[in-house]
N, C-alpha and C. Protein backbone atom coordinates (compact mmCIF):
# COMPACT_ATOMS: atom_id res chain seq x y z
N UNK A 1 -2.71 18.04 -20.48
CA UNK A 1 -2.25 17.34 -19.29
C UNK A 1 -1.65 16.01 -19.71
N UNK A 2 -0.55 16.00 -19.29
CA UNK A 2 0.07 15.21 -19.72
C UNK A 2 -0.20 13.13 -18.64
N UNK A 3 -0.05 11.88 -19.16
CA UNK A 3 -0.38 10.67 -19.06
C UNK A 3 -0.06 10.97 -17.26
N UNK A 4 -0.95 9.87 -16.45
CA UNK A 4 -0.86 9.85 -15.13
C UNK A 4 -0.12 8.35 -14.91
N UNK A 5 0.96 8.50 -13.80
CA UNK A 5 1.36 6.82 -13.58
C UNK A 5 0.39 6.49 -12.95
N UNK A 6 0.31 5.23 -12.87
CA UNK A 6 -0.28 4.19 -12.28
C UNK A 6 0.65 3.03 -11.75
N UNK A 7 -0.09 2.64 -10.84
CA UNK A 7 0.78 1.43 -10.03
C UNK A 7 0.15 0.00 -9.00
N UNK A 8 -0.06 -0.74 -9.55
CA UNK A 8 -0.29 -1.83 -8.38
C UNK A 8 -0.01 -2.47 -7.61
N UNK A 9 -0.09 -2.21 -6.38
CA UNK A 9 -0.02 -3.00 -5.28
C UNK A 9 -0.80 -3.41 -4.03
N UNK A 10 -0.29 -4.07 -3.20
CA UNK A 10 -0.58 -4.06 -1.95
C UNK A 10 -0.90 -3.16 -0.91
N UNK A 11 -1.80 -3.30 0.01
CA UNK A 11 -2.35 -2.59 0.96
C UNK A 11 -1.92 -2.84 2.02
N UNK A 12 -0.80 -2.51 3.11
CA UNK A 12 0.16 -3.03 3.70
C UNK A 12 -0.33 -2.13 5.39
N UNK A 13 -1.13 -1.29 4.74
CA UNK A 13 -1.96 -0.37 6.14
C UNK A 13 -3.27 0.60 6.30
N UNK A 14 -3.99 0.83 6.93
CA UNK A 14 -5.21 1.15 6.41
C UNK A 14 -5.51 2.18 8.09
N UNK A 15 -4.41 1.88 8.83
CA UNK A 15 -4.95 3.12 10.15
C UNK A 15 -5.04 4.24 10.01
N UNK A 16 -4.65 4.72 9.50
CA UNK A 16 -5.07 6.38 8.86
C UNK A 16 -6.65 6.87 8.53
N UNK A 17 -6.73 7.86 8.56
CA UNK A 17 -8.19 8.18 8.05
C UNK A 17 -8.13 8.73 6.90
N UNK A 18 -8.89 7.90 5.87
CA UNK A 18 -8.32 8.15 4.20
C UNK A 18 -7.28 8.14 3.55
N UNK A 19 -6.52 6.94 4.15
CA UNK A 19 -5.24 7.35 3.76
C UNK A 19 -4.93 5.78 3.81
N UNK A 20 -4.31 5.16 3.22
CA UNK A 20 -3.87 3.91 3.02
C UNK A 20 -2.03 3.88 2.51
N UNK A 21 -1.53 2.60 2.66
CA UNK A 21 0.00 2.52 2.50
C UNK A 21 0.46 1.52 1.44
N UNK A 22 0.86 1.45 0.57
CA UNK A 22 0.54 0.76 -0.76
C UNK A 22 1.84 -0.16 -1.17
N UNK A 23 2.30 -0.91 -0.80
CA UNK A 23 3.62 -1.57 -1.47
C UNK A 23 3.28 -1.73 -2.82
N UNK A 24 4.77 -1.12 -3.40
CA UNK A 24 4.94 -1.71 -4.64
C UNK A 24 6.11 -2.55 -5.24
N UNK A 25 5.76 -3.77 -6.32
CA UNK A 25 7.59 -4.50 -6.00
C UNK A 25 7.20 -4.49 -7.51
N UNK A 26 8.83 -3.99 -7.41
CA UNK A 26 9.35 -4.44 -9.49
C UNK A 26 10.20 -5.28 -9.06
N UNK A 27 10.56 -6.21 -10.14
CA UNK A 27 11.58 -6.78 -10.29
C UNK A 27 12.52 -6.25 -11.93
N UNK A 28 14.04 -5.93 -11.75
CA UNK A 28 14.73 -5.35 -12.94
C UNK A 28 16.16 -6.61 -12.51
N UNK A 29 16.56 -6.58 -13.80
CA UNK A 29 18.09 -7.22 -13.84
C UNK A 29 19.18 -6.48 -13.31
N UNK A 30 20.22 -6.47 -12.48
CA UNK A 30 21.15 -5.99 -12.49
C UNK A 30 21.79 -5.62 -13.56
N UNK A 31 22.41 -3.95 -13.91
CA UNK A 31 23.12 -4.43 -14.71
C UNK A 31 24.67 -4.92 -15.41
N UNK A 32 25.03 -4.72 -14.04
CA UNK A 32 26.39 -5.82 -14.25
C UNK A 32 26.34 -7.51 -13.91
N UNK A 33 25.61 -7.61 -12.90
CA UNK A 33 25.84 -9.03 -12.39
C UNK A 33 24.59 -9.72 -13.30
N UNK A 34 23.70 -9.38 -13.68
CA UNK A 34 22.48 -9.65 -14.51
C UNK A 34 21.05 -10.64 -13.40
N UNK A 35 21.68 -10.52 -12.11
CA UNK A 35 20.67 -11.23 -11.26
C UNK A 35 19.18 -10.16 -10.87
N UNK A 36 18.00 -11.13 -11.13
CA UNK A 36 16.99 -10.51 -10.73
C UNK A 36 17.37 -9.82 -9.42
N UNK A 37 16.57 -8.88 -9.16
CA UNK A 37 16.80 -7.70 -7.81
C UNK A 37 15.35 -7.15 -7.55
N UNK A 38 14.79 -7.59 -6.87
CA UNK A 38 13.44 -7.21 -6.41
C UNK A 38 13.99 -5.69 -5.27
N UNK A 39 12.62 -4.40 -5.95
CA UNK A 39 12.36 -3.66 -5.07
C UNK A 39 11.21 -3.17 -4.60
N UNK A 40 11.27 -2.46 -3.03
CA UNK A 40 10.11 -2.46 -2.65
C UNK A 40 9.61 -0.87 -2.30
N UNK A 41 8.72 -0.16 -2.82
CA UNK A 41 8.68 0.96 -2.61
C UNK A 41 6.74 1.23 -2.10
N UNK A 42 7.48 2.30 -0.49
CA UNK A 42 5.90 2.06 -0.20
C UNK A 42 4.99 3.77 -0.80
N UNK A 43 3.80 3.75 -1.02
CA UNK A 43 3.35 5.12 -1.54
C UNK A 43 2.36 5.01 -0.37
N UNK A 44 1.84 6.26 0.11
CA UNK A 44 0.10 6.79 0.69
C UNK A 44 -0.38 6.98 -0.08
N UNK A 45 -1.52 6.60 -0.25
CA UNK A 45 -2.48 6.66 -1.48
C UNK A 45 -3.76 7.11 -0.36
N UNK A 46 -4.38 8.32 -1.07
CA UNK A 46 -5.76 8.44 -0.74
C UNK A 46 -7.19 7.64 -1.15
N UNK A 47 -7.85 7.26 -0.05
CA UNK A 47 -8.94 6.13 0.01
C UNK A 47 -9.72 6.83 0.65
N UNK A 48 -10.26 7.61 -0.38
CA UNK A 48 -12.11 8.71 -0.12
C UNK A 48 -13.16 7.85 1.03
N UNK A 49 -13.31 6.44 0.59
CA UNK A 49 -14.45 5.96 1.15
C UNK A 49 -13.86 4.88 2.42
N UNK A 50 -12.50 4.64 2.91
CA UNK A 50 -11.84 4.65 3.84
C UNK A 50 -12.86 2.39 3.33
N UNK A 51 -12.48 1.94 2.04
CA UNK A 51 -13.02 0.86 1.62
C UNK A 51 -11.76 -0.08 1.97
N UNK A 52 -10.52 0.76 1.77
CA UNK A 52 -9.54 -0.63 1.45
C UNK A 52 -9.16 -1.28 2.59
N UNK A 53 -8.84 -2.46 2.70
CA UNK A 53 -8.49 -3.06 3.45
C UNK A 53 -7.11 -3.73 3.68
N UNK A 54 -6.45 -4.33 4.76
CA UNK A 54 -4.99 -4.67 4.54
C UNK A 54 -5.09 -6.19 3.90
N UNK A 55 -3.78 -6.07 3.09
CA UNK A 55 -4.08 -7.28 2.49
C UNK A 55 -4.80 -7.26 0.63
N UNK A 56 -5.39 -5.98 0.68
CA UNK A 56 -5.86 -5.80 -0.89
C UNK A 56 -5.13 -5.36 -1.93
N UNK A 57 -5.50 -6.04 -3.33
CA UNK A 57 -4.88 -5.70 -4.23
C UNK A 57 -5.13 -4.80 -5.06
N UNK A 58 -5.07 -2.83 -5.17
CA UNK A 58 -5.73 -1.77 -5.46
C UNK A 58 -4.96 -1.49 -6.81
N UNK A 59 -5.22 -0.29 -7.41
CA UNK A 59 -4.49 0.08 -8.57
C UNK A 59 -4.32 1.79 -7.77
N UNK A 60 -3.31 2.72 -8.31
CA UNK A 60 -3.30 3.30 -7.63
C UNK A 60 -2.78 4.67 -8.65
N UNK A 61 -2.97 5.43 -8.79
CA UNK A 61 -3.03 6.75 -10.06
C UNK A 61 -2.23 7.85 -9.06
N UNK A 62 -1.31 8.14 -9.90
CA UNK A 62 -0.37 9.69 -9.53
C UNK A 62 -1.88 10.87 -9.55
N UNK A 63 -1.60 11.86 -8.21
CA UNK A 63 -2.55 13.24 -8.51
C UNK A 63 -2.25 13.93 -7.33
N UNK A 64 -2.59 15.04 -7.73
CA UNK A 64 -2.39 16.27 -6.85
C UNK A 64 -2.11 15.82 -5.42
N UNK A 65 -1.36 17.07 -4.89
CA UNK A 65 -0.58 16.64 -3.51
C UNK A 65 -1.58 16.73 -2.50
N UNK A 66 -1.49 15.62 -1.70
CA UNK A 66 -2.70 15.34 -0.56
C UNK A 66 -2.95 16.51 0.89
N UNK A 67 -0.97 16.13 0.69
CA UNK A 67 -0.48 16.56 1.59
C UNK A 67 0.53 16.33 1.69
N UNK A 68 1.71 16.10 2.38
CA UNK A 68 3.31 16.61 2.30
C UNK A 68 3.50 15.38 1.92
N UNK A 69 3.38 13.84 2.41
CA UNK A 69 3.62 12.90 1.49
C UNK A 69 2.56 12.18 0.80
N UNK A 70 1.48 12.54 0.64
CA UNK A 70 0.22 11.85 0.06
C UNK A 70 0.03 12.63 -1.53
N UNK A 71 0.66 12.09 -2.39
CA UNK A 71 0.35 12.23 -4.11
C UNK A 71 -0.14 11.13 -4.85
N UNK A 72 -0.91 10.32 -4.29
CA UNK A 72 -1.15 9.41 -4.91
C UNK A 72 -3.05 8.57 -4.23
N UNK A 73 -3.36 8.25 -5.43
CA UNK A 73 -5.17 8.27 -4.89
C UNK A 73 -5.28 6.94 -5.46
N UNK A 74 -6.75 6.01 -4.62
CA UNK A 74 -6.46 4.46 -5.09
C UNK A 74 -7.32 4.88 -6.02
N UNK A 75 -7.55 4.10 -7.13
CA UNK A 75 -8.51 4.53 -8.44
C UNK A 75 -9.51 2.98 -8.34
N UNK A 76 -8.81 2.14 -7.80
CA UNK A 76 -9.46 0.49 -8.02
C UNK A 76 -8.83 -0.31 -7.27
N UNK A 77 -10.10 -1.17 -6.45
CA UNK A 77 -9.36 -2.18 -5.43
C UNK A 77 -9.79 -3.52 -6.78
N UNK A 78 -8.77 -4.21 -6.97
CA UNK A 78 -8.73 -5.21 -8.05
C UNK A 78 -8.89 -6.59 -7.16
N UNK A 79 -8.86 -6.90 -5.98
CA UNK A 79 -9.03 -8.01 -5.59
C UNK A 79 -8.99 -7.63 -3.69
N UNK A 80 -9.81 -8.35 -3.28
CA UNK A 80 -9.97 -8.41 -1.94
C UNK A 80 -8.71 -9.47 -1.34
N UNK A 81 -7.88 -8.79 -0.20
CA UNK A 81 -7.60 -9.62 0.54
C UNK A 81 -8.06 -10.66 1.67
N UNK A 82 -7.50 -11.82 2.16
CA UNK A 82 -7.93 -12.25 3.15
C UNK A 82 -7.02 -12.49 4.51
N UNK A 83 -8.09 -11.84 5.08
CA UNK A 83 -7.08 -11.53 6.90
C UNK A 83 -7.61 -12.92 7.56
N UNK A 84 -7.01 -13.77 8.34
CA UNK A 84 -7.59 -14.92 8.79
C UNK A 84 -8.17 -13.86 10.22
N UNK A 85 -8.40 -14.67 11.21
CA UNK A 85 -8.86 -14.23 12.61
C UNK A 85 -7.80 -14.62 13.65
N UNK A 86 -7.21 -15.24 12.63
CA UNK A 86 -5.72 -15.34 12.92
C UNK A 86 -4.26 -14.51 13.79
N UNK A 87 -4.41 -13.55 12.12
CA UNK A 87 -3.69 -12.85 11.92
C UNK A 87 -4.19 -11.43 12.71
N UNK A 88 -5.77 -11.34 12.30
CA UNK A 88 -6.39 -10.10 13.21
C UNK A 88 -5.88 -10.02 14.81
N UNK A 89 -5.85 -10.85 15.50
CA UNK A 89 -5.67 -11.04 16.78
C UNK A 89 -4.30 -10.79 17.32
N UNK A 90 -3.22 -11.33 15.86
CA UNK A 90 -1.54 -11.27 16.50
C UNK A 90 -1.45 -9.74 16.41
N UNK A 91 -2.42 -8.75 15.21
CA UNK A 91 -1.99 -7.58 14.91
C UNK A 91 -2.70 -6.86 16.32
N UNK A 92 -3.35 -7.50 16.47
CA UNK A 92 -4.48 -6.59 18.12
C UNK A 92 -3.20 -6.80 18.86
N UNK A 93 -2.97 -8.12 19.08
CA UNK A 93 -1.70 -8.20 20.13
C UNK A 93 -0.36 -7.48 20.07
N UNK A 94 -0.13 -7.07 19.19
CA UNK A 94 1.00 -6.51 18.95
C UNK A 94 0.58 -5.07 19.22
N UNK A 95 -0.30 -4.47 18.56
CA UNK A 95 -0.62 -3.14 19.09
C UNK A 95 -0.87 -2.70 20.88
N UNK A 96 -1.55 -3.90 21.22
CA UNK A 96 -1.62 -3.80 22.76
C UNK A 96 -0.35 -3.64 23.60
N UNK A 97 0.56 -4.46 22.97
CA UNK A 97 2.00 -4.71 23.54
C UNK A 97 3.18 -3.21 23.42
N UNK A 98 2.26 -2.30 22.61
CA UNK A 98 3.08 -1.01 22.39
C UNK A 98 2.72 -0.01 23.23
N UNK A 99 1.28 -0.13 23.74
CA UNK A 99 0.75 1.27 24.69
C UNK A 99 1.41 0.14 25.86
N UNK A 100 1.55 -0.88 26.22
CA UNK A 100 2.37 -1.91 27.73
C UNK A 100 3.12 -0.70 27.86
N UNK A 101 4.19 -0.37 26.86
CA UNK A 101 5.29 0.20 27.33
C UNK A 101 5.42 1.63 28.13
């Protein structure tokens, strides 16, 4: 069996059941103009114990297909994020403001 990728990022969503949304950003040079170029690519990653939270910094391992877009499983949350009570409340509000409609 051949080496598994791996990837770290961000935890950008966690409403799913076992299932989390993972940003990942490289940065590469152009290669004509030679300017940094940040990209952003999001993965589902499976989260067995439904631990991660938004805002965390996980590691995240290529494996078997979850399901039609879920190939990818968190292996390690490397750092806890922090949600103020802040931020919890604008995201309540914003969700409330979608069943309004």
């Amino acid at each position: 069996m051949g080496n598994r990728k791996t990837r770290i990022g961000q935890v950008i969503s966690d409403k799913m059941e076992k299932t989390v949304v993972v940003v990942v950003e490289t940065k590469n040079k152009h290669p004509l103009y030679r300017k940094t170029v940040s990209h952003a690519r999001k993965y589902k990653a499976h989260d067995e114990g439904n631990t991660c939270r938004v805002g965390d910094v996980v590691k995240v391992i290529e494996t078997r297909p979850f399901s039609k877009g879920k190939h990818w499983r968190v292996e390690q949350v490397l750092s806890r994020g922090e949600i103020t009570g802040k931020e919890l409340a604008e995201s309540k509000k914003d969700d409330s403001e979608l069943y309004q409609a």
